[in-house]
N, C-alpha and C. Protein backbone atom coordinates (compact mmCIF):
# COMPACT_ATOMS: atom_id res chain seq x y z
N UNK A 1 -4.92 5.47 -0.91
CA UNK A 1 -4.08 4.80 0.06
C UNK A 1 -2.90 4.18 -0.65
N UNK A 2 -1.41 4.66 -0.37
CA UNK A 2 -0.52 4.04 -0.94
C UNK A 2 0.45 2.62 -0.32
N UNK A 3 0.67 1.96 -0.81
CA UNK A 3 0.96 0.45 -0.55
C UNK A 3 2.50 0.43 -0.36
N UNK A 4 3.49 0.06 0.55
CA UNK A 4 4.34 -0.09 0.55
C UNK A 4 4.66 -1.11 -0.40
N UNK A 5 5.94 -1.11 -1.11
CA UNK A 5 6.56 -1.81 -1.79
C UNK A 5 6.57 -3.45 -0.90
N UNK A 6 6.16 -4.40 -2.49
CA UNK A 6 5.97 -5.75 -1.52
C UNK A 6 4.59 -6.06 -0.91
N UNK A 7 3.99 -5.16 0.00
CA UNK A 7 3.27 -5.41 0.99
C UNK A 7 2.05 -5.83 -0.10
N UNK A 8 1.00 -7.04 0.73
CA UNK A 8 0.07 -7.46 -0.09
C UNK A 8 -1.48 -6.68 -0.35
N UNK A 9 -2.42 -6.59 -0.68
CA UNK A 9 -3.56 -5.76 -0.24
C UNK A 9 -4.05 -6.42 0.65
N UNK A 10 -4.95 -5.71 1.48
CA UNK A 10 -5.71 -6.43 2.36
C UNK A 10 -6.97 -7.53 1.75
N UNK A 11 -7.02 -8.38 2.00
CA UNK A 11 -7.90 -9.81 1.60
C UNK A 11 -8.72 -10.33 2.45
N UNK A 12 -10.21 -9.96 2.60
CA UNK A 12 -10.88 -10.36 3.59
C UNK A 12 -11.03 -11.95 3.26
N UNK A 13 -11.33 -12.51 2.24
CA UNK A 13 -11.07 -14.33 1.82
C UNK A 13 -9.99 -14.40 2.57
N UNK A 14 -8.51 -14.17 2.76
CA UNK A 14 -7.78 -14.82 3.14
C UNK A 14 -8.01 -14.60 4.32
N UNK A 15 -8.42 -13.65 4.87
CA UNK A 15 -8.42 -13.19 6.26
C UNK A 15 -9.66 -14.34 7.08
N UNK A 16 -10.65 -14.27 6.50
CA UNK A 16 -11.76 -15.52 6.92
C UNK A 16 -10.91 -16.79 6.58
N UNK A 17 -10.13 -17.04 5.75
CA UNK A 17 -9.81 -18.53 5.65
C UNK A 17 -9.10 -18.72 6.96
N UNK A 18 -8.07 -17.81 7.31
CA UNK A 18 -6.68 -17.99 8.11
C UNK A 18 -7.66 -18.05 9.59
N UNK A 19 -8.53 -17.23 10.01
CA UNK A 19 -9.29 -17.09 11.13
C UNK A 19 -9.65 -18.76 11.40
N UNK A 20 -10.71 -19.74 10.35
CA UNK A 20 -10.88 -20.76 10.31
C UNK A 20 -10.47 -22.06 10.68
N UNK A 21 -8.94 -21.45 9.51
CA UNK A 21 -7.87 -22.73 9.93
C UNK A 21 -7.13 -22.44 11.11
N UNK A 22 -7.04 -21.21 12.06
CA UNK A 22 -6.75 -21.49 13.00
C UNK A 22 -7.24 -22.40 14.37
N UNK A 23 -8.57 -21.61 14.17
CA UNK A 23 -9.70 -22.38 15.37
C UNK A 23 -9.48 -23.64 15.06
N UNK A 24 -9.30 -24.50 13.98
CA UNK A 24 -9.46 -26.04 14.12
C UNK A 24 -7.83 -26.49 15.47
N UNK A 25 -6.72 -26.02 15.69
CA UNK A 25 -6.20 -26.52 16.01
C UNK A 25 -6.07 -25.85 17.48
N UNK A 26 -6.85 -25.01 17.70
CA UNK A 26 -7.14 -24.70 19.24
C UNK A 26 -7.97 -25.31 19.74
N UNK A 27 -9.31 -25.68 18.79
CA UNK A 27 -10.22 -26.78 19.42
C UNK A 27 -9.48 -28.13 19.88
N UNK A 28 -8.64 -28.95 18.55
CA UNK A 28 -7.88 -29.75 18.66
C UNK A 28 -6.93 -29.90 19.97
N UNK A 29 -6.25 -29.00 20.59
CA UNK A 29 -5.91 -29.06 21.61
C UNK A 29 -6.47 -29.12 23.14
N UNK A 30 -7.72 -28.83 22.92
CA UNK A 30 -9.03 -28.59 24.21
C UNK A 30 -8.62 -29.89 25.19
N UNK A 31 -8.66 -30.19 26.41
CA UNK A 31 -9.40 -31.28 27.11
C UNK A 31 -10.27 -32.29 26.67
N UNK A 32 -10.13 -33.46 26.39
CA UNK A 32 -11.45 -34.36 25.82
C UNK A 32 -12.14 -34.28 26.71
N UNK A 33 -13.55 -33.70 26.37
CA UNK A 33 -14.95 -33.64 27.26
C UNK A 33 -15.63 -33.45 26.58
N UNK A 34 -16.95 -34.16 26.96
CA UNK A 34 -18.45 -33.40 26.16
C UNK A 34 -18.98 -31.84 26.22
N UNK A 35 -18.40 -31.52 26.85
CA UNK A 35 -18.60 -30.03 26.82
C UNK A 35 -17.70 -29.56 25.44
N UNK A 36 -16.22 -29.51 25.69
CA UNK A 36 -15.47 -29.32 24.72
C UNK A 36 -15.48 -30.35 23.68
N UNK A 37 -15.96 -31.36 23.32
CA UNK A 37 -16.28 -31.84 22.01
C UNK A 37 -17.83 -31.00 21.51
N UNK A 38 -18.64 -30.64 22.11
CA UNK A 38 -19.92 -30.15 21.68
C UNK A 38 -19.52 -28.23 21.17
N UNK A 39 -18.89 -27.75 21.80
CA UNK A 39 -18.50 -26.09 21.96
C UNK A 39 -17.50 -25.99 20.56
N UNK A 40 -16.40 -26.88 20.83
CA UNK A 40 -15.59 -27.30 19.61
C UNK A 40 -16.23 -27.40 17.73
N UNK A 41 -16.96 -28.18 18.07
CA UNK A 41 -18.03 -28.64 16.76
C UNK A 41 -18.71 -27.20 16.36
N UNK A 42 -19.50 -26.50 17.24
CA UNK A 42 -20.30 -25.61 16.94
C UNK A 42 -19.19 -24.35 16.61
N UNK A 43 -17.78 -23.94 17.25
CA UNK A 43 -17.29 -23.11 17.05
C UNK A 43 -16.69 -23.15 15.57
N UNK A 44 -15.93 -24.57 15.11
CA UNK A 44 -15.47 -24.86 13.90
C UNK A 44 -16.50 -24.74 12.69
N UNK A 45 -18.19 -24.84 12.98
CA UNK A 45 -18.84 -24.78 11.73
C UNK A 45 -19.18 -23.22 11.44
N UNK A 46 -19.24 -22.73 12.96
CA UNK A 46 -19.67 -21.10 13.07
C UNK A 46 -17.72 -20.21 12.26
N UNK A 47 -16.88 -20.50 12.52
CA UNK A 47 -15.51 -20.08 12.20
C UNK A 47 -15.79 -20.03 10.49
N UNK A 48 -16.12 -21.48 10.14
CA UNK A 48 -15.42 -21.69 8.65
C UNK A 48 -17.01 -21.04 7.82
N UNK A 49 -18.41 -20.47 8.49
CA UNK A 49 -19.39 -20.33 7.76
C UNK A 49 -18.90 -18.76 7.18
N UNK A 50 -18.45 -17.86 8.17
CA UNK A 50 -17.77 -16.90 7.99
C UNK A 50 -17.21 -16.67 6.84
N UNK A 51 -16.05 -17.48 6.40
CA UNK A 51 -15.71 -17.27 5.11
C UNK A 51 -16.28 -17.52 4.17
N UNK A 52 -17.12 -18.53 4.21
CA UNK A 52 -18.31 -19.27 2.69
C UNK A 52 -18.98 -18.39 2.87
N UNK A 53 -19.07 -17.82 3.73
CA UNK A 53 -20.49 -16.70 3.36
C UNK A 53 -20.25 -15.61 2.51
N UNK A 54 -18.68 -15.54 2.87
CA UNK A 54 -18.21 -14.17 2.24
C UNK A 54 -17.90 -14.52 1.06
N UNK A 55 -17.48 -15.45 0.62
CA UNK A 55 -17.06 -15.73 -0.66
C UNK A 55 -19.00 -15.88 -1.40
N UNK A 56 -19.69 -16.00 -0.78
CA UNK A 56 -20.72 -16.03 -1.73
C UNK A 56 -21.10 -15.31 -1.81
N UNK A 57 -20.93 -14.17 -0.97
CA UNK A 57 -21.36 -12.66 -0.72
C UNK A 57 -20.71 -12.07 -2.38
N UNK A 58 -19.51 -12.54 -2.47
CA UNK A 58 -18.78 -11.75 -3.49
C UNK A 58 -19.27 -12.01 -4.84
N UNK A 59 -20.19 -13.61 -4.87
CA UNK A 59 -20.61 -13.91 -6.11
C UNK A 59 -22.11 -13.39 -6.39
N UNK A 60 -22.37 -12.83 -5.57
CA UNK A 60 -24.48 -12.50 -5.22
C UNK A 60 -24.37 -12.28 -6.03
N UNK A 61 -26.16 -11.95 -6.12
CA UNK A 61 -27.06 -11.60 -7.39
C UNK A 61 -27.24 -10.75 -7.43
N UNK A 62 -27.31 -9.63 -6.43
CA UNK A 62 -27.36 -8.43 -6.35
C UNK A 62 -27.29 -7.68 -5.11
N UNK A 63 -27.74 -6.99 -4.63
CA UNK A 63 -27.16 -5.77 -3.69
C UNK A 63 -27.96 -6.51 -2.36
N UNK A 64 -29.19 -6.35 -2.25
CA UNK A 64 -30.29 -7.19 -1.76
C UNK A 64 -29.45 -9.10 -1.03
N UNK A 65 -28.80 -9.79 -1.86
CA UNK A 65 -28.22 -10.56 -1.58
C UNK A 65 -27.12 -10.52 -0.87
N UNK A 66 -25.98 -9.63 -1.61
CA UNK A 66 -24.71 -9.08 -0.92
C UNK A 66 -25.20 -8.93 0.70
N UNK A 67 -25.99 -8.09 0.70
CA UNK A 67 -26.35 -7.59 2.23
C UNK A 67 -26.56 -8.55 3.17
N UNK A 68 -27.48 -9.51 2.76
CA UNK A 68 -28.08 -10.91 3.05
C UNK A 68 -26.85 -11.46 3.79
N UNK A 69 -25.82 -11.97 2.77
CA UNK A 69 -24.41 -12.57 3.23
C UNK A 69 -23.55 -12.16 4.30
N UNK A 70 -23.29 -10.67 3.99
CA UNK A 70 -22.82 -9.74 5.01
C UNK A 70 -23.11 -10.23 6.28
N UNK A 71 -24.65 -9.95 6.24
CA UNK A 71 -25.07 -10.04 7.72
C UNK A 71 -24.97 -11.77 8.42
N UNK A 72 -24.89 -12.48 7.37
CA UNK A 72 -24.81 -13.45 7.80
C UNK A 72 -23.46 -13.95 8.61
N UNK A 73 -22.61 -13.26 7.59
CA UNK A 73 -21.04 -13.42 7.94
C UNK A 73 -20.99 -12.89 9.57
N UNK A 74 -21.34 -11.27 9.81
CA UNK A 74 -21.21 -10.97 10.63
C UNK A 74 -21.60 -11.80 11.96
N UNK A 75 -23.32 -12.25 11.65
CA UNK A 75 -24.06 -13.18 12.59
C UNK A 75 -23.19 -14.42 12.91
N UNK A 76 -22.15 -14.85 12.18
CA UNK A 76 -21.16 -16.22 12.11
C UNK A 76 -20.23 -15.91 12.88
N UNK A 77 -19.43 -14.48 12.67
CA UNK A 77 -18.18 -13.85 13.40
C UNK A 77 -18.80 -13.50 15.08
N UNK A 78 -20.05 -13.15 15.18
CA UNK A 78 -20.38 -13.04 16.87
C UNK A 78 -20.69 -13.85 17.08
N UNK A 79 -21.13 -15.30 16.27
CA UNK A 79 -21.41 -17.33 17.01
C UNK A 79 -19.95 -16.89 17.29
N UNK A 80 -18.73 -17.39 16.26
CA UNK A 80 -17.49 -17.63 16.81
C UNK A 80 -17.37 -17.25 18.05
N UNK A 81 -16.91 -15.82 18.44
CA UNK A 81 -17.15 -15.38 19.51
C UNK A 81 -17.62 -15.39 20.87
N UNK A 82 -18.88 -16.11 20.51
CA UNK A 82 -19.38 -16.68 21.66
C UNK A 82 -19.08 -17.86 22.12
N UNK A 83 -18.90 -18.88 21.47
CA UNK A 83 -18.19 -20.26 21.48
C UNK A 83 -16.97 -19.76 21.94
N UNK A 84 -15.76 -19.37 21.54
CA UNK A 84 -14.58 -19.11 21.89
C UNK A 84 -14.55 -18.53 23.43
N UNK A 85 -15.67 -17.64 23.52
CA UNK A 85 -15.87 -17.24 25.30
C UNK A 85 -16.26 -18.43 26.00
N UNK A 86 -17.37 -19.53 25.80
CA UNK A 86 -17.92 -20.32 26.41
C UNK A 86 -16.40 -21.17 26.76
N UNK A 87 -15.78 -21.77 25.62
CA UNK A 87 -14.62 -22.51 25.51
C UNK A 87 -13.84 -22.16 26.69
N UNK A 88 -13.23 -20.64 26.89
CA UNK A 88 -12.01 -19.91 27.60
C UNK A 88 -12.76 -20.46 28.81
N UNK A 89 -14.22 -19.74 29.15
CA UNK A 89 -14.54 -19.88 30.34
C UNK A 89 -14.67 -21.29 30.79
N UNK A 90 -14.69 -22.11 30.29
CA UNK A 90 -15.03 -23.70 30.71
C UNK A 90 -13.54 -23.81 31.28
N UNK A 91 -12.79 -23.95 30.58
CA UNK A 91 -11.21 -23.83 30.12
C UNK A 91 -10.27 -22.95 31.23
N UNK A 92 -10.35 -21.99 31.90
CA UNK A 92 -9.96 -21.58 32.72
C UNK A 92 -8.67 -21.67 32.78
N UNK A 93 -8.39 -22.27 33.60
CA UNK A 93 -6.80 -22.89 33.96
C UNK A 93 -6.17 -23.39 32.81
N UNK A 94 -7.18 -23.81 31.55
CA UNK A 94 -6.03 -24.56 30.78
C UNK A 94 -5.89 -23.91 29.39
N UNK A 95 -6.65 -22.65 29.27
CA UNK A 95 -6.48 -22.34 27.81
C UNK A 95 -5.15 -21.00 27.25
N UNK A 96 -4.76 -20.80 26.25
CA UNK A 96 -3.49 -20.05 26.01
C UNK A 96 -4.12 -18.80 25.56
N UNK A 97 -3.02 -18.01 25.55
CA UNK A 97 -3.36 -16.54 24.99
C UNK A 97 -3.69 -16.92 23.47
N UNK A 98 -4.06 -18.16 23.06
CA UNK A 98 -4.66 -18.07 21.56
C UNK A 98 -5.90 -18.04 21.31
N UNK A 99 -6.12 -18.53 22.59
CA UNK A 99 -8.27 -18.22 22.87
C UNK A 99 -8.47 -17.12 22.21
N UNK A 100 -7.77 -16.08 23.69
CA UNK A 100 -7.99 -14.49 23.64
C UNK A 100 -7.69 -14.09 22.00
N UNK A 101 -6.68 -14.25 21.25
CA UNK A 101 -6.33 -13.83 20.31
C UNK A 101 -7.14 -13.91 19.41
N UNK A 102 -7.79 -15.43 19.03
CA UNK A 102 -8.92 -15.77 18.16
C UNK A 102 -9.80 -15.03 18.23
N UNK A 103 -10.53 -14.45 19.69
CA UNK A 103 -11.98 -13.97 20.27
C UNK A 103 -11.19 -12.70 20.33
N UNK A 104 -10.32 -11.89 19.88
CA UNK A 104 -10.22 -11.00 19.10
C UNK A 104 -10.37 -10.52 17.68
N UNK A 105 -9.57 -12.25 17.31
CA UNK A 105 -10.03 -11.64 15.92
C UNK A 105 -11.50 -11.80 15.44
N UNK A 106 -12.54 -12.29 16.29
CA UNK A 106 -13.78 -12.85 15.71
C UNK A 106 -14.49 -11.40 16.44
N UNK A 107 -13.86 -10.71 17.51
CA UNK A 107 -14.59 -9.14 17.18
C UNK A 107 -13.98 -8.35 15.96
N UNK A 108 -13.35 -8.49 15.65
CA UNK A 108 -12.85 -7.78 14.91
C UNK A 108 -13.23 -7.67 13.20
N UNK A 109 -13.24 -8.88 12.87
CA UNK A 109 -14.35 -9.59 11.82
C UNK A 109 -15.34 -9.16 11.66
N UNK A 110 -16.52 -9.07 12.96
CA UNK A 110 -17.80 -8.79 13.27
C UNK A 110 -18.07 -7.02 12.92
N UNK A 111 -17.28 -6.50 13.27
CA UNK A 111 -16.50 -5.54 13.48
C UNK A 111 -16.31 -4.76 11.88
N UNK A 112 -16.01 -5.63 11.04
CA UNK A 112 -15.63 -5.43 9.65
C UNK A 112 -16.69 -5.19 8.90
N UNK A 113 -17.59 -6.20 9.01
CA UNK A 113 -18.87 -6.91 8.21
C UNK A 113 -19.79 -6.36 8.74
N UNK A 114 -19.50 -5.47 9.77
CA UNK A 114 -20.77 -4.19 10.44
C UNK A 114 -20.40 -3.31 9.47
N UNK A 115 -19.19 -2.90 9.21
CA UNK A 115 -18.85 -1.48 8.34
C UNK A 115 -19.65 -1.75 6.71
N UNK A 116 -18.86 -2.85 6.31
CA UNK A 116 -19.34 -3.37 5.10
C UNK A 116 -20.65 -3.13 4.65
N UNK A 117 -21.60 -3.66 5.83
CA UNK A 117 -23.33 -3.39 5.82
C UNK A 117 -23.74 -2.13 5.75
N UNK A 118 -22.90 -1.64 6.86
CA UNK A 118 -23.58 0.28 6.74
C UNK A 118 -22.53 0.97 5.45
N UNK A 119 -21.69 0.66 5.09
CA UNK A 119 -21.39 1.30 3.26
C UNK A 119 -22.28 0.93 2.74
N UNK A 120 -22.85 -0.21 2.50
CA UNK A 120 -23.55 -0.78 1.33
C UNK A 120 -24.84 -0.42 0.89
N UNK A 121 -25.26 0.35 2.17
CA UNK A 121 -26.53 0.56 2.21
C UNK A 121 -26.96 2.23 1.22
């Protein structure tokens, strides 16, 4: 695969970080409610486990472990997902096309870290 001049490689770390630090400031914008303070909390720990997982994925002990992480990541990228749906749907009337965008990229993630698992194997 050849790389355009400039262009960076693809970086799944950065790609889990940027996913992360986004969700904090869509939660941040939510309605104050116990619903959306409780959905919020669980989506931000499920967002940012995603990337720690992967970054520990990269340090495993071995193949057996790697896999371990993977799946974990993946299992983190379909929480996101689900939180981000619960969120939209509570949210209705008041949420932006950044919901949708996020709960794209958290299939898409899921999506990744499925492929990852079935190479590895």
């Amino acid at each position: 695969m050849s790389e355009a001049p400039n262009s960076k490689p693809y970086d799944l770390e950065e790609r889990t970080f940027d996913f992360a630090r986004r969700v904090a400031p869509f939660c941040q914008e939510l309605p104050r409610s116990a619903t959306n303070l409780e959905y919020g909390r669980q989506l931000i720990r499920a967002s940012g486990s995603v990337g720690a997982n992967y970054i520990q994925g990269n340090e495993s002990l071995g193949k057996k472990d790697f896999q371990m992480r993977i799946k974990i990541c993946r299992k983190e990228a379909k929480e996101s997902g689900y939180w981000i749906g619960l969120i939209i749907e509570v949210n209705r009337e008041k949420f932006t096309t950044n919901g949708l965008q996020l709960l794209d990229e958290a299939s898409q993630l899921k999506k990744i870290f499925s492929s990852i698992l079935q190479k590895s194997k």
